[in-house]
N, C-alpha and C. Protein backbone atom coordinates (compact mmCIF):
# COMPACT_ATOMS: atom_id res chain seq x y z
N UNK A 1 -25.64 -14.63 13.05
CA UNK A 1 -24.70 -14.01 13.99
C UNK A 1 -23.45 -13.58 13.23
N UNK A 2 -23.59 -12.46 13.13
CA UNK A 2 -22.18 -11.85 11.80
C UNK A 2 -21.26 -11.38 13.00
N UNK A 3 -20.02 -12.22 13.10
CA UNK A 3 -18.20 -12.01 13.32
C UNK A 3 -17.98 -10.36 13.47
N UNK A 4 -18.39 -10.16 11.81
CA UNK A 4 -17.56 -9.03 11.45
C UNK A 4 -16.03 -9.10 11.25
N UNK A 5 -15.28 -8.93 10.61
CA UNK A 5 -13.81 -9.03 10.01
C UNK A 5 -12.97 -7.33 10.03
N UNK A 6 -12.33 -7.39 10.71
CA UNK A 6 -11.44 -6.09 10.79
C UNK A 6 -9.74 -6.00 10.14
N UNK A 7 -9.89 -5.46 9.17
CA UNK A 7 -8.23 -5.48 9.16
C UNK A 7 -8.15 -4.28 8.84
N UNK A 8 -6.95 -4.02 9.63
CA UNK A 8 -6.35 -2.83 8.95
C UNK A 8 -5.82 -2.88 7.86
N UNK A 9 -6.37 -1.70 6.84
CA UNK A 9 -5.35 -1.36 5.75
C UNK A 9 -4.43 -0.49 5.79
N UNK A 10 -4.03 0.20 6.49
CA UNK A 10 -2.93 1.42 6.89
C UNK A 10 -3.27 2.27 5.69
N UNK A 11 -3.42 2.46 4.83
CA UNK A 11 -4.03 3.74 4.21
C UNK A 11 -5.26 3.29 3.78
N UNK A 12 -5.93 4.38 3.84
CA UNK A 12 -7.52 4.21 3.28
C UNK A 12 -7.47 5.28 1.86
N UNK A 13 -8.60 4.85 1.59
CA UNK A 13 -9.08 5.56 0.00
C UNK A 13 -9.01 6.98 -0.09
N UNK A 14 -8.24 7.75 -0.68
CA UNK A 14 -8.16 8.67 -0.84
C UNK A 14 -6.74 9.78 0.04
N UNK A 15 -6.33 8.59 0.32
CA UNK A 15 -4.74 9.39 1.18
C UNK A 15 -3.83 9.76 0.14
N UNK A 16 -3.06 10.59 0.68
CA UNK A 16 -2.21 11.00 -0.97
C UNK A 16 -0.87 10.22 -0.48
N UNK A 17 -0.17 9.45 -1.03
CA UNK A 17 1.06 8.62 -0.70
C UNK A 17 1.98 9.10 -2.04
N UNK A 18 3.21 8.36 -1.41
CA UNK A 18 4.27 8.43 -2.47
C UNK A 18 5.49 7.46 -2.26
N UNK A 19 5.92 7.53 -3.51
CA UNK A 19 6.88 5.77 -3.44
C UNK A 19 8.15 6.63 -4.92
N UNK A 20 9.23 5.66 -4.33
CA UNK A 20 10.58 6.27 -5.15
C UNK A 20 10.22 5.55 -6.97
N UNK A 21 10.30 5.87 -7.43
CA UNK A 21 10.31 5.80 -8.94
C UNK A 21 12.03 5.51 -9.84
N UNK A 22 12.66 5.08 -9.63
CA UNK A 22 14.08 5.39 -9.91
C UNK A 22 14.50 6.41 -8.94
N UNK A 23 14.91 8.11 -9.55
CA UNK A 23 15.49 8.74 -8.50
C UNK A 23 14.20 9.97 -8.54
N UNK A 24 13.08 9.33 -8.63
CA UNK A 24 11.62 10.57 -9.19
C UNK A 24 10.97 10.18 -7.42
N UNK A 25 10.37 11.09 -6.86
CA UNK A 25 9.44 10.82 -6.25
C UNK A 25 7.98 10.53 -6.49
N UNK A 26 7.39 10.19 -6.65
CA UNK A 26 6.36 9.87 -7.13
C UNK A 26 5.22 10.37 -6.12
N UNK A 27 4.03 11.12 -6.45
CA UNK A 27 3.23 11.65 -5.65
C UNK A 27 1.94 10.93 -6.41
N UNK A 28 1.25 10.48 -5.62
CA UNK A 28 -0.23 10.12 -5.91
C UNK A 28 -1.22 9.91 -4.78
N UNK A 29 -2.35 9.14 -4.83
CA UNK A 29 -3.15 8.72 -4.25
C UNK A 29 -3.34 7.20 -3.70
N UNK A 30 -4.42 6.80 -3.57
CA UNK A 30 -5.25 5.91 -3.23
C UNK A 30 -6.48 5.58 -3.34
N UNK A 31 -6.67 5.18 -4.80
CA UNK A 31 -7.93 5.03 -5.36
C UNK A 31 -8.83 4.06 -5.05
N UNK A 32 -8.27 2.43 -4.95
CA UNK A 32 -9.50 1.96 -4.34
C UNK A 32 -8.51 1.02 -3.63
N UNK A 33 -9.20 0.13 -2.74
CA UNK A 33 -8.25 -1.09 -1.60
C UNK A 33 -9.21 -2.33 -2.32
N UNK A 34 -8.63 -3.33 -2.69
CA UNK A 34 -9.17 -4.77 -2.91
C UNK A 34 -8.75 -5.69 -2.17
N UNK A 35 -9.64 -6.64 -1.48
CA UNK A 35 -8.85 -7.37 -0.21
C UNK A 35 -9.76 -8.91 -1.01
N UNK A 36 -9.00 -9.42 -0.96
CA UNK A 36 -9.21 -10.81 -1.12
C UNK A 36 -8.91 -11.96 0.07
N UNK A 37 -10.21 -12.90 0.11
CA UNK A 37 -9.61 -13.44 1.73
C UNK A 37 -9.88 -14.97 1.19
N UNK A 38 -9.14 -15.68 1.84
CA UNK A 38 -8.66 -17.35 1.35
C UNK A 38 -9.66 -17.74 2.58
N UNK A 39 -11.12 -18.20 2.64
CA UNK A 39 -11.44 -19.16 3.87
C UNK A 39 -10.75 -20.87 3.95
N UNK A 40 -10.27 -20.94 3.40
CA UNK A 40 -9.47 -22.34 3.30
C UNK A 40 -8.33 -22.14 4.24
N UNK A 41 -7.56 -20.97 3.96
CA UNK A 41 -6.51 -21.00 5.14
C UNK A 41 -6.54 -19.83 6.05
N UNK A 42 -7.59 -19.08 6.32
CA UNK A 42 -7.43 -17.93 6.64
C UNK A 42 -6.14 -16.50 6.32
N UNK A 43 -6.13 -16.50 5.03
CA UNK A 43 -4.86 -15.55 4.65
C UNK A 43 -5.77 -14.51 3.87
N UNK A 44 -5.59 -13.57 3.48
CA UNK A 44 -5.98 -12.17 2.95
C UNK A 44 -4.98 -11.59 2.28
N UNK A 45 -5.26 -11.20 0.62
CA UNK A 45 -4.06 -10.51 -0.54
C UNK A 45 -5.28 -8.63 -0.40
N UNK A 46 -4.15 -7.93 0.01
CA UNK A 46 -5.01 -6.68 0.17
C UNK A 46 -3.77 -5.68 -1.16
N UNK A 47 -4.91 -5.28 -2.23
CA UNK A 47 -4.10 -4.63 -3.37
C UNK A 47 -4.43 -3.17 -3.46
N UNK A 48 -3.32 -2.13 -3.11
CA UNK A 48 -3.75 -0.64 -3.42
C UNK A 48 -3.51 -0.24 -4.82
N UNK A 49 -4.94 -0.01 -5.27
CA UNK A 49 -4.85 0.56 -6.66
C UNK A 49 -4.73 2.02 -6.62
N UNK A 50 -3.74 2.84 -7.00
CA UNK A 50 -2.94 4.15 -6.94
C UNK A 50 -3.99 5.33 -8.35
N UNK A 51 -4.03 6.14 -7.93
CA UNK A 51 -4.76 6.81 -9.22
C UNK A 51 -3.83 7.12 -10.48
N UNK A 52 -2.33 6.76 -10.11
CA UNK A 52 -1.59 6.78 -11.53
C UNK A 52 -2.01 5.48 -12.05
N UNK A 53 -3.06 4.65 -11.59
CA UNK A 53 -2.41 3.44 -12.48
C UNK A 53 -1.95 2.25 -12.26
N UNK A 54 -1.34 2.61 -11.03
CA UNK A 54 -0.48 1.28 -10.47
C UNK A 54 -1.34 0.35 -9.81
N UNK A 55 -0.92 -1.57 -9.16
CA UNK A 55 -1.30 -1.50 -8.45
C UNK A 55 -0.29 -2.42 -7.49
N UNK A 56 -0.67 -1.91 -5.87
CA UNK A 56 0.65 -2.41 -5.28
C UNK A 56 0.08 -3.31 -4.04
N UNK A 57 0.46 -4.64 -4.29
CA UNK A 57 0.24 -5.32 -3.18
C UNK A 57 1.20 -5.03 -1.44
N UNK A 58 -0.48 -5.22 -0.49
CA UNK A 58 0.46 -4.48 0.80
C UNK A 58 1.51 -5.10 1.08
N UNK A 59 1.96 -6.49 1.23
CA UNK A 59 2.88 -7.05 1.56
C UNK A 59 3.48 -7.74 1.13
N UNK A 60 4.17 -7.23 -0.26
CA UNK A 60 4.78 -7.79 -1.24
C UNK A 60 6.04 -6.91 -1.41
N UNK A 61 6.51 -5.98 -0.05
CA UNK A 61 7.86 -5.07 -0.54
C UNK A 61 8.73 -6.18 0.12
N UNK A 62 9.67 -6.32 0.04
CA UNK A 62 10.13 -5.46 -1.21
C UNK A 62 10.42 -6.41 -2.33
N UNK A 63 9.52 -7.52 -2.93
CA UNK A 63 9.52 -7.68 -4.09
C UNK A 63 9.11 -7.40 -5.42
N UNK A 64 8.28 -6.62 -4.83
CA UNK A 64 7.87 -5.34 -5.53
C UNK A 64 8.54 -4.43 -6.13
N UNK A 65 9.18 -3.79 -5.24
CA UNK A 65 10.24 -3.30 -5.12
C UNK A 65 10.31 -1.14 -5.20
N UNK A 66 8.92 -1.33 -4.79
CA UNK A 66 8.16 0.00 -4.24
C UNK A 66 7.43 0.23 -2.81
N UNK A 67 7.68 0.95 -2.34
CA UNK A 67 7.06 0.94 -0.84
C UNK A 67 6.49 2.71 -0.80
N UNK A 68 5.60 2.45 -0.40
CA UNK A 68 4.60 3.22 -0.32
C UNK A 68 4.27 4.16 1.10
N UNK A 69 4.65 5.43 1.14
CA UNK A 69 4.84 6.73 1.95
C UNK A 69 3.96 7.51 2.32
N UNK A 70 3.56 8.01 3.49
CA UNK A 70 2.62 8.83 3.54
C UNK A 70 2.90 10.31 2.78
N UNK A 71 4.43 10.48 3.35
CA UNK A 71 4.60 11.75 2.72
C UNK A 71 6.17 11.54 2.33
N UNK A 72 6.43 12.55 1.60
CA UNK A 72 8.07 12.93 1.26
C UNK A 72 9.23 12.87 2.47
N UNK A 73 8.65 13.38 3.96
CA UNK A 73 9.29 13.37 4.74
C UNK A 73 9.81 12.24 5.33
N UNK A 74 8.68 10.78 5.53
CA UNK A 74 8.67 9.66 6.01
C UNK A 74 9.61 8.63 4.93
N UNK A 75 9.08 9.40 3.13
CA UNK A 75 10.23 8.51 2.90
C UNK A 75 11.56 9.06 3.04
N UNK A 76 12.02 9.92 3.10
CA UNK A 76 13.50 10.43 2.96
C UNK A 76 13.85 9.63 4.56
N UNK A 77 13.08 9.29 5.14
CA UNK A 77 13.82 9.18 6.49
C UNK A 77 14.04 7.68 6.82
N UNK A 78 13.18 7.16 5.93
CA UNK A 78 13.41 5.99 5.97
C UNK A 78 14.54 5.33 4.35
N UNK A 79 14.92 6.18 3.77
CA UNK A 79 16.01 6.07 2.79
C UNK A 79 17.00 6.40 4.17
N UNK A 80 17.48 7.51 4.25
CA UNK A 80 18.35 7.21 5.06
C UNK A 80 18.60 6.66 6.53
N UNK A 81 17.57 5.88 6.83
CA UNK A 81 17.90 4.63 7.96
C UNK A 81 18.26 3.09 6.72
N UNK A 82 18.10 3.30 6.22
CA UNK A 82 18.17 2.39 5.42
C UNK A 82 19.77 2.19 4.08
């Protein structure tokens, strides 16, 4: 009898995102999603690996200290609410 497990990842493979770089915008992708799940405590580490290279855990901003945009517009708007 398979559960099945649903989580959202808010971007899927192949969305083009972007995140501030110093004062660079940074344009890329979304190359692959790695989700790791703890059955001991029920917790889940979900990591977006970026096609530059990077890789950015979902819920690790801002110690990270990159946050990740659908587009140019969403981040400028959330720089200046911020």
């Amino acid at each position: 009898n398979d559960i099945g497990m649903n989580i959202d990842t808010e971007f899927n493979v192949g969305d083009s995102v972007c995140y501030l770089s110093g004062d660079n915008i940074i344009h890329t992708s979304i190359s692959k999603i790695i989700i790791e799940i703890s059955y001991t405590d029920d917790s889940f580490l979900m990591v977006y690996k970026l096609s530059d290279g990077l890789s950015v855990p979902r819920n690790n901003y801002p110690q990270w200290g990159k946050r990740l945009f659908r587009d140019k517009d969403s981040l400028m708007r959330y720089l200046s609410e911020s």
